[in-house]
Protein backbone atom coordinates (compact mmCIF):
# COMPACT_ATOMS: atom_id res chain seq x y z
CA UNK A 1 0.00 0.00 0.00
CA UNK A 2 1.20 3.50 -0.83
CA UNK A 3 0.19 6.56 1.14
CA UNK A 4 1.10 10.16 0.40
CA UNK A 5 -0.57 13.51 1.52
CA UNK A 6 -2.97 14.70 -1.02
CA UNK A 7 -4.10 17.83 1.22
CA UNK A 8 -2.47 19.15 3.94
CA UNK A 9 -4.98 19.80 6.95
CA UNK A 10 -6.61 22.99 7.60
CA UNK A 11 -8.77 25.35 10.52
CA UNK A 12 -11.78 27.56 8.88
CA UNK A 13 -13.31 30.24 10.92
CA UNK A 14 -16.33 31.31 9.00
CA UNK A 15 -18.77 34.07 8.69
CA UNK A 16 -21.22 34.01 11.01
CA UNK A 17 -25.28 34.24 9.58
CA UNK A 18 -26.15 37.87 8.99
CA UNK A 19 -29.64 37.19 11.80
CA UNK A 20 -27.45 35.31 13.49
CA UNK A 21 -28.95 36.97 17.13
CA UNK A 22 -32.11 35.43 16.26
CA UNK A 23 -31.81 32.17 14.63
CA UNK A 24 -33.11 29.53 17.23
CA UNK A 25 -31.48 27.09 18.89
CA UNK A 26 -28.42 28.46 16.43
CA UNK A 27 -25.61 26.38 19.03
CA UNK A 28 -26.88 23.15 17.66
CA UNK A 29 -26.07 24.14 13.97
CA UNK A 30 -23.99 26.60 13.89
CA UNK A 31 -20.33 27.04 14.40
CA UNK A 32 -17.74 29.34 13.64
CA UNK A 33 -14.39 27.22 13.42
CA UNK A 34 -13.97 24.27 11.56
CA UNK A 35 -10.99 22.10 11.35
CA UNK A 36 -10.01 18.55 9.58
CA UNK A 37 -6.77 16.80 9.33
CA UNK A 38 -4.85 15.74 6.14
CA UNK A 39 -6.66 14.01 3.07
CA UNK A 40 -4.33 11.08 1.70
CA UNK A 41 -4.03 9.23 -1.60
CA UNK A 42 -3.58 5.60 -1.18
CA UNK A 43 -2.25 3.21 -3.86
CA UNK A 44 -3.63 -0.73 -3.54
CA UNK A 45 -2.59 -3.62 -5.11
CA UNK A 46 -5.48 -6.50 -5.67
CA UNK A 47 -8.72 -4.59 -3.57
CA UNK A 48 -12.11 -5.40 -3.55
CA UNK A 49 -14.33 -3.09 -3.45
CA UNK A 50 -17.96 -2.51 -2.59
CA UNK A 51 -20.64 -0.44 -5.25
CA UNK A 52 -20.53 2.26 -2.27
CA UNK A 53 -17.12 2.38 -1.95
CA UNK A 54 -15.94 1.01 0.93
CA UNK A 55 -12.24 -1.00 -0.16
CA UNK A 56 -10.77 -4.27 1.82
CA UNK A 57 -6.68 -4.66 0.82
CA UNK A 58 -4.61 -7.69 2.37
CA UNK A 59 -8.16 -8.56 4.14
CA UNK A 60 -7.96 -5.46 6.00
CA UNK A 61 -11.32 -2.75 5.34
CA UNK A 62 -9.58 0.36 4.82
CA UNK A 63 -11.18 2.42 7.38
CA UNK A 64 -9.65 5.61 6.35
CA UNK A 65 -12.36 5.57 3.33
CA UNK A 66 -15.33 4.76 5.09
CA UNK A 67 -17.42 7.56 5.30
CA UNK A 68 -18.91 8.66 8.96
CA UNK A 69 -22.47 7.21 7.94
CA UNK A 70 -20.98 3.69 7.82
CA UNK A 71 -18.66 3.74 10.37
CA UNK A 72 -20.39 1.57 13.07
CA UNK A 73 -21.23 -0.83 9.72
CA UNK A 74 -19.00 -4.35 9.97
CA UNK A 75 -18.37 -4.73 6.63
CA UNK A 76 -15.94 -8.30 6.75
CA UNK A 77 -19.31 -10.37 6.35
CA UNK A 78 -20.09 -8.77 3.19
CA UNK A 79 -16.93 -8.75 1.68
CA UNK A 80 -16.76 -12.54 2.71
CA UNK A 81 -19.72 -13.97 1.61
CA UNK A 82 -19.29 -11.95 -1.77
CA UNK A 83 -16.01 -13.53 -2.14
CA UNK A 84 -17.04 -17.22 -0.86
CA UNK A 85 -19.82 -17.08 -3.61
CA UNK A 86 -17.68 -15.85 -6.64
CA UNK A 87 -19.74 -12.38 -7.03
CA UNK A 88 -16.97 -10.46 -7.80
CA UNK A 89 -15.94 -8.83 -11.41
CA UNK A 90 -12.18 -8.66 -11.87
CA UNK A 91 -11.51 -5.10 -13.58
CA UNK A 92 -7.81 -5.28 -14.93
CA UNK A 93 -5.21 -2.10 -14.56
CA UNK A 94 -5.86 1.16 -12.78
CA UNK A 95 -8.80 1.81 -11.16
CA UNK A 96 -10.43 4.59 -8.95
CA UNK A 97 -13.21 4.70 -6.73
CA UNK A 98 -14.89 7.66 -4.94
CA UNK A 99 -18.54 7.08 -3.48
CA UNK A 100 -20.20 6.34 -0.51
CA UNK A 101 -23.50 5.37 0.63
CA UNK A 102 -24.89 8.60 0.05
CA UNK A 103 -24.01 9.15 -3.52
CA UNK A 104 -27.52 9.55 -5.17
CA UNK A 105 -28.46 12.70 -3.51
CA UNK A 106 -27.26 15.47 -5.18
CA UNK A 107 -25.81 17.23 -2.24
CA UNK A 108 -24.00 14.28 -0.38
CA UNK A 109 -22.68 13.39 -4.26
CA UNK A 110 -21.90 16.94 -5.26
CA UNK A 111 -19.58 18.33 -2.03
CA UNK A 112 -18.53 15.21 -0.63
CA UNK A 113 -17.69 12.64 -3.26
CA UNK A 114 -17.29 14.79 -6.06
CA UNK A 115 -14.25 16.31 -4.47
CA UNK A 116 -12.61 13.38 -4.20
CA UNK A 117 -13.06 12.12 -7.93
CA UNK A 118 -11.93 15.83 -8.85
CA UNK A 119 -8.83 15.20 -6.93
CA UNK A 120 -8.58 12.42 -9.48
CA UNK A 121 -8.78 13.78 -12.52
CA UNK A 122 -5.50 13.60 -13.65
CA UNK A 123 -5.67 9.82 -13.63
CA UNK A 124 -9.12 10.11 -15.87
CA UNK A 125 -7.89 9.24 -19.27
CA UNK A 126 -5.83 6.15 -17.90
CA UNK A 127 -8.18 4.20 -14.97
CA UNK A 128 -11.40 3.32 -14.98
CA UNK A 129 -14.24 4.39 -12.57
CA UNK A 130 -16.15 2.11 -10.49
CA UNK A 131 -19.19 3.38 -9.75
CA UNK A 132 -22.63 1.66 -8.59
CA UNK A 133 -25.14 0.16 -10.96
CA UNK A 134 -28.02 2.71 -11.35
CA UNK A 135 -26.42 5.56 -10.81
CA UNK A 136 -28.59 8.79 -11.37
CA UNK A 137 -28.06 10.78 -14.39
CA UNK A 138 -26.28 13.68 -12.65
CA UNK A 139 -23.90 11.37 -11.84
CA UNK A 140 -23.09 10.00 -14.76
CA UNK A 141 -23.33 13.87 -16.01
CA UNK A 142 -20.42 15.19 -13.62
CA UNK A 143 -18.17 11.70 -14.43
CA UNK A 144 -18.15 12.78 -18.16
CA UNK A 145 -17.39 16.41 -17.66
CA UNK A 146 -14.68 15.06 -15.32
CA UNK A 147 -13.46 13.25 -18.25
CA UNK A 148 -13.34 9.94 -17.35
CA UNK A 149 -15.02 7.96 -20.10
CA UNK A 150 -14.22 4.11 -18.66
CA UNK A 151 -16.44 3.31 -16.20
CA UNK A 152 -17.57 0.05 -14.46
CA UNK A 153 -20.80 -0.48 -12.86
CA UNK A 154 -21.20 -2.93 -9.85
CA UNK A 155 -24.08 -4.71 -9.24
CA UNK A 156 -25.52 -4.15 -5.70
CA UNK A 157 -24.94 -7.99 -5.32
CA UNK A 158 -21.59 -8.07 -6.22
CA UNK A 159 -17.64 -6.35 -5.41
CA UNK A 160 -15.01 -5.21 -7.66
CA UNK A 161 -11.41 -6.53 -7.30
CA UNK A 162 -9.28 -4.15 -9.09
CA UNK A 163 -5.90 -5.11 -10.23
CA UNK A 164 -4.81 -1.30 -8.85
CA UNK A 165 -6.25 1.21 -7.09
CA UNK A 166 -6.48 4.75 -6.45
CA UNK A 167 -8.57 6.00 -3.63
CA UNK A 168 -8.83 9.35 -1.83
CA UNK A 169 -9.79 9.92 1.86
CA UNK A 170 -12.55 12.03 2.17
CA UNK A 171 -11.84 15.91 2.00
CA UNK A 172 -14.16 16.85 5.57
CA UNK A 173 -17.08 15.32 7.69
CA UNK A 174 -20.79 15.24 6.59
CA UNK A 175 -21.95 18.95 6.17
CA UNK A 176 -18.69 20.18 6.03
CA UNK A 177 -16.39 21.48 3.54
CA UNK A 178 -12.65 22.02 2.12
CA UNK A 179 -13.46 25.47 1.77
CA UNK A 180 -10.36 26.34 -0.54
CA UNK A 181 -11.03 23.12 -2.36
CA UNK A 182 -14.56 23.53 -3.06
CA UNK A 183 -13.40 27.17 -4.42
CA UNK A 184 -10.73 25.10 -7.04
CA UNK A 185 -13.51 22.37 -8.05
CA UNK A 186 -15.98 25.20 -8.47
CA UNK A 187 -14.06 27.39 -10.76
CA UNK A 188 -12.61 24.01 -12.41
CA UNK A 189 -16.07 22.60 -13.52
CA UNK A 190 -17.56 26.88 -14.64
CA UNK A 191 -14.14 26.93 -16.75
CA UNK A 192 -15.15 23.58 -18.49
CA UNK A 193 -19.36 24.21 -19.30
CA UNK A 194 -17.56 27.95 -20.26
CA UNK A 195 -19.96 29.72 -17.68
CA UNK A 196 -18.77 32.74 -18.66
CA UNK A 197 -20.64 32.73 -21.75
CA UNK A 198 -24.19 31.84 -20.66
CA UNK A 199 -27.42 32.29 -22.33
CA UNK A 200 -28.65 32.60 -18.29
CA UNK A 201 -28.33 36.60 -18.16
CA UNK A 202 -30.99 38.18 -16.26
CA UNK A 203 -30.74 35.68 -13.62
CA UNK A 204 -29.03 37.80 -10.87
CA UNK A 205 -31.60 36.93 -8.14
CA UNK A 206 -32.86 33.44 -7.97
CA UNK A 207 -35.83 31.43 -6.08
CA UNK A 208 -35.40 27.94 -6.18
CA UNK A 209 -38.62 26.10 -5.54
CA UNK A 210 -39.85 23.16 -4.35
CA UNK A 211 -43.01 22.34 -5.13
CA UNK A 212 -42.42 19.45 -7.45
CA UNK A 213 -41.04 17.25 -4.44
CA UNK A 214 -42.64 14.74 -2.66
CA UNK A 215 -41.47 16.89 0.69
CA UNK A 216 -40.55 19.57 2.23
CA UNK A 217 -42.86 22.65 0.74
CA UNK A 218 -43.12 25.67 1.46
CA UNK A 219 -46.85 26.25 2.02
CA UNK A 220 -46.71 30.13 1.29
CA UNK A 221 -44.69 29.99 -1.77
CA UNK A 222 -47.24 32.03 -3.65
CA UNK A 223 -47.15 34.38 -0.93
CA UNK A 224 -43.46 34.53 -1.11
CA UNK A 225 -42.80 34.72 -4.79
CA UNK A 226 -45.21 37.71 -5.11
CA UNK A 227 -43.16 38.79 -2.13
CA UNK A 228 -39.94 38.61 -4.46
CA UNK A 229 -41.27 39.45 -7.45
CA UNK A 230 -40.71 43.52 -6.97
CA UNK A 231 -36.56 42.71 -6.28
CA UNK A 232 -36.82 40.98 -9.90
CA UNK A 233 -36.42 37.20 -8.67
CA UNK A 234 -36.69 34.27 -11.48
CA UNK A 235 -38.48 30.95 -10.68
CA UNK A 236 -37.08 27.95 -11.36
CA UNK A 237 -36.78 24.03 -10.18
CA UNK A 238 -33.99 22.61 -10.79
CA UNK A 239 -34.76 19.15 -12.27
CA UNK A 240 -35.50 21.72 -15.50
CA UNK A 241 -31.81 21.86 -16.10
CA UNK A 242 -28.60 19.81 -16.89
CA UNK A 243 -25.70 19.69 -14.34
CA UNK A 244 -23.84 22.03 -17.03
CA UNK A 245 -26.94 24.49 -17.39
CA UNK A 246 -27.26 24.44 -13.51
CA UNK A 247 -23.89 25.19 -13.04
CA UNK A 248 -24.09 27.98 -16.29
CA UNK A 249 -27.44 29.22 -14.30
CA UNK A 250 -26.10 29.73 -11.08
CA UNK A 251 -22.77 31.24 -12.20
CA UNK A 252 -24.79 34.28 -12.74
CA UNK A 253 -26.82 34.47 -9.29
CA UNK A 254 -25.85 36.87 -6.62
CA UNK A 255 -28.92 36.75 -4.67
CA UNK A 256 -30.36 32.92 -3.62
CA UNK A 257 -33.31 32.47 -1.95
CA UNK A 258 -34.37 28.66 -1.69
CA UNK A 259 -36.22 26.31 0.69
CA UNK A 260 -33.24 23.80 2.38
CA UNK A 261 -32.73 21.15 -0.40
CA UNK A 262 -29.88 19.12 -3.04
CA UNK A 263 -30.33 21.55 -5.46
CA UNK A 264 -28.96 24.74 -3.47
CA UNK A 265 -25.76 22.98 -3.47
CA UNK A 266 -25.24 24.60 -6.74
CA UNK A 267 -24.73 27.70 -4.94
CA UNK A 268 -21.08 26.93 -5.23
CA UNK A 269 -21.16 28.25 -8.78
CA UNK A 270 -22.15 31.82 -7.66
CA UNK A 271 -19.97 34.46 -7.99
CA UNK A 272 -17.79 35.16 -5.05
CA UNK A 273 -19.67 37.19 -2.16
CA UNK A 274 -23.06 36.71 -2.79
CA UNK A 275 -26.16 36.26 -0.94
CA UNK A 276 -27.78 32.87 0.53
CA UNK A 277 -31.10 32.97 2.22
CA UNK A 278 -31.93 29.44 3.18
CA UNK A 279 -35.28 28.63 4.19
CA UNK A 280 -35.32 25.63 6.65
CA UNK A 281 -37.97 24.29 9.06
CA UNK A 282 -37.61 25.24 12.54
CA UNK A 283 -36.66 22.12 14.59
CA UNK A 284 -34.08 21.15 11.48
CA UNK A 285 -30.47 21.58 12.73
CA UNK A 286 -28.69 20.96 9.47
CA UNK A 287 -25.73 23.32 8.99
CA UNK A 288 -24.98 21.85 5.21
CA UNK A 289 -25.54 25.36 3.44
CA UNK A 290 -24.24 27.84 5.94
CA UNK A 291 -20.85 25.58 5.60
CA UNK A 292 -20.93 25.48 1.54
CA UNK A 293 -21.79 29.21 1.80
CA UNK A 294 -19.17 30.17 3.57
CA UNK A 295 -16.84 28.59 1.30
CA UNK A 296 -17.74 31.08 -1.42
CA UNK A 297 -17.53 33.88 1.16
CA UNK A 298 -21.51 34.45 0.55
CA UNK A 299 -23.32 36.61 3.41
CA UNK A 300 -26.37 33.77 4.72
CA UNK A 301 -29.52 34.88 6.25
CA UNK A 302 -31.25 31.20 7.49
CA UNK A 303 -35.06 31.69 7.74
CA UNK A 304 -36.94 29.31 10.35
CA UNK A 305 -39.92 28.18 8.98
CA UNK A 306 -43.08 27.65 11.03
CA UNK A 307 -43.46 23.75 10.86
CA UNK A 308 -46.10 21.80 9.71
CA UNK A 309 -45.99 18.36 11.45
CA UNK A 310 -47.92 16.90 8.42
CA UNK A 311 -45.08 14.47 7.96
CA UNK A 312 -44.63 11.70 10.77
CA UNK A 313 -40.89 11.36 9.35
CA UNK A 314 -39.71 14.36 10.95
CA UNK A 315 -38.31 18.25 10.20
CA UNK A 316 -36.62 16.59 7.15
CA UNK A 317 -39.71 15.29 5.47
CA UNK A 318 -41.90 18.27 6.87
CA UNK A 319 -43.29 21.09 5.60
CA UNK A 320 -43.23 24.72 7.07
CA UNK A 321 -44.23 28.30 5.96
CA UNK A 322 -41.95 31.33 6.50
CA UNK A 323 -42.42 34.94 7.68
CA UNK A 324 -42.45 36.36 4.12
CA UNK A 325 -42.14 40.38 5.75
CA UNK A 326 -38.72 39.41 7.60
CA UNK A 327 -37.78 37.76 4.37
CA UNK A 328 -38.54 41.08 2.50
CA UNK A 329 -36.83 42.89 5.34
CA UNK A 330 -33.28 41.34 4.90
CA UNK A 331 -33.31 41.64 1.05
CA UNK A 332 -34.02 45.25 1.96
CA UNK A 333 -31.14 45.48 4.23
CA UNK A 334 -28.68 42.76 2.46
CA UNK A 335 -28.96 42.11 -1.59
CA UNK A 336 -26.13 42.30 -3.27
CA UNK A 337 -26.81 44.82 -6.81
C-alpha cells in the first residue's frame, strides 16, 4: 500500500449568519471554526471493493475511506460472503473509486464525493471508474465532464477486485467542507461548461422552488414569490436543467433564496460574495448550506420556517411556511446589486 498527503490539513473560521442573534437554537447548527486533518491518496494492489465504496486490501477494510455514515457498519461479512460465492468482477489495470453510501443525492454526491473524484482527474484518461449500478443521471453527467469515459458499474450484489487502485480519503465530515477546495472544483467545472458565456443573463436573483417534491414545501410559496417578485427574482426548479446548465445558471446568481434542499448545493457556482437565504424548518439543525456558503464567502440569512408536522418522518420530510415580511426585510437590508 502506498500513502502520500494529497491535502495538507486545515482550521476555517467562518462568517457568522447575517440574523445570526435570532436564529433559534443556532448552538446546535452553527459554528464558527472548523478544522479537519490531512486528506491522503492511497495506492492498492489487488482490492475489492464494494458499489458504495468502501475498499478491503490484504483482508484489511480500509477504514480511512469509510465515510462517517458507515462507520459503526462491519463490513468483513459482506466482503466474505461476496467472495465465498464468486460475485466479484475482476476489472484489470488502474482503477479509482470515490462514493459512498450517500451518492444519489445530489448534495451528499456533489460536495462530498465529487471532491474526491476531482482530486482524481489527472488519472481520468488512464483508470477506470467504479461506480454503482443505477447511478442517477447527474452522476453520470459530472463523471463525463470530469473526463473519465471508462467506467464500471457494480451490481448491488456483487464487489469489484481491481488489479490497482487509487482511492482518496474524504476531504471533511458530513456537512462540512474544504473550503479552498470547493473554491478550485468550483471554478474548475464553470471553466469547463464555459460559464462565462451563458445564455442565463438576467438571472441575478434566484428562487429555487420546491413544489415538485414529494417533501418539504413551502406552504406560502405564492405568498413569497409575489413577495420577491418587486426585487426581480426568477423561478425555477432545478430538475428543469442539466448539471452544465445548472452550473451555467447559477454562475450568474448573486442573490439565492431557496427552501433547504440538493439543489442549493449549486450555490457553489455563484460568484464570489453573494447572498444565501436558506429557508429551513424550525426544529431542522442541518448546517450543510451555511458551511458550503461560507466557502464562497456568501453573506447567509437562514429563515426558520413555522413547521407543519404533516409528515410523521420528521423536520426533514416536513413542511413549514416562512415569515415572508422578515424575508422582504433582509433583502431590503442585504442584496447584493
Amino acid at each position: 500500500m502506498e500513502k502520500t498527503v494529497l491535502q495538507n490539513s486545515y482550521r476555517i473560521k467562518r462568517k457568522l449568519p447575517l440574523n445570526y442573534d435570532e436564529i433559534v437554537d443556532r448552538d446546535k447548527f452553527i459554528t464558527e471554526c472548523y478544522e479537519y486533518g490531512e486528506t491522503y491518496l492511497y495506492r492498492l494492489k489487488n482490492a475489492y471493493v464494494t458499489p458504495y465504496g468502501v475498499v478491503m486490501s490484504n483482508w484489511r477494510v480500509v477504514k480511512e475511506a469509510i465515510y462517517s455514515y458507515q462507520e459503526k457498519i462491519n463490513f468483513y461479512p459482506t466482503f466474505f460472503k461476496k467472495i465465498l460465492f464468486n460475485k466479484v468482477r475482476k476489472v484489470p489495470g488502474l482503477s479509482v473509486t470515490a462514493t459512498h453510501v450517500w451518492f444519489p443525492n445530489y448534495y451528499h454526491f456533489t460536495t462530498e464525493c465529487l471532491p474526491r473524484l476531482y482530486s482524481l482527474r489527472e488519472w481520468a484518461d488512464k483508470a477506470t471508474l467504479l461506480l454503482p449500478e443505477g447511478t442517477p443521471a447527474f452522476v453520470d453527467e459530472y463523471v463525463k465532464l470530469t473526463g473519465f469515459s471508462k467506467v464500471v458499474k457494480i451490481p448491488i450484489n456483487e464487489l469489484a477486485q481491481a488489479e490497482e487502485l487509487l482511492l482518496t480519503t474524504h476531504t471533511a465530515t458530513s456537512l462540512d467542507h474544504n473550503d479552498a477546495l470547493i473554491r478550485e472544483m468550483a471554478g474548475w467545472y464553470k471553466a469547463r461548461v464555459n460559464a462565462g458565456s451563458s445564455s442565463f443573463r438576467g438571472y441575478e436573483n434566484l428562487y429555487i422552488s420546491r413544489q415538485r417534491a414529494t417533501y418539504r414545501k413551502l406552504l406560502n410559496e405564492d405568498e413569497l414569490i409575489a413577495a420577491l417578485a418587486p426585487y426581480n427574482f426568477k423561478v425555477v426548479n432545478m430538475e428543469d436543467y442539466t448539471v452544465q446548465e445548472q452550473i451555467a445558471l447559477l454562475s450568474q446568481v448573486r442573490n439565492l433564496v431557496a427552501v433547504h434542499g440538493a439543489g442549493m448545493t449549486n450555490l457553489m457556482y455563484m460568484p464570489e460574495g453573494g447572498l444565501m437565504v436558506n429557508l429551513i424548518h424550525e426544529h431542522r439543525y442541518d448546517p450543510a448550506f451555511f458551511t458550503l456558503a461560507n466557502a464562497l464567502n456568501h453573506d447567509t440569512v437562514i429563515i426558520q420556517g413555522k413547521a407543519a408536522n404533516d409528515d410523521a418522518r420528521g423536520p426533514a420530510f416536513d413542511s413549514f411556511s416562512v415569515d415572508v415580511p422578515k424575508i422582504r426585510h433582509y433583502l431590503d437590508l442585504y442584496l447584493k446589486r
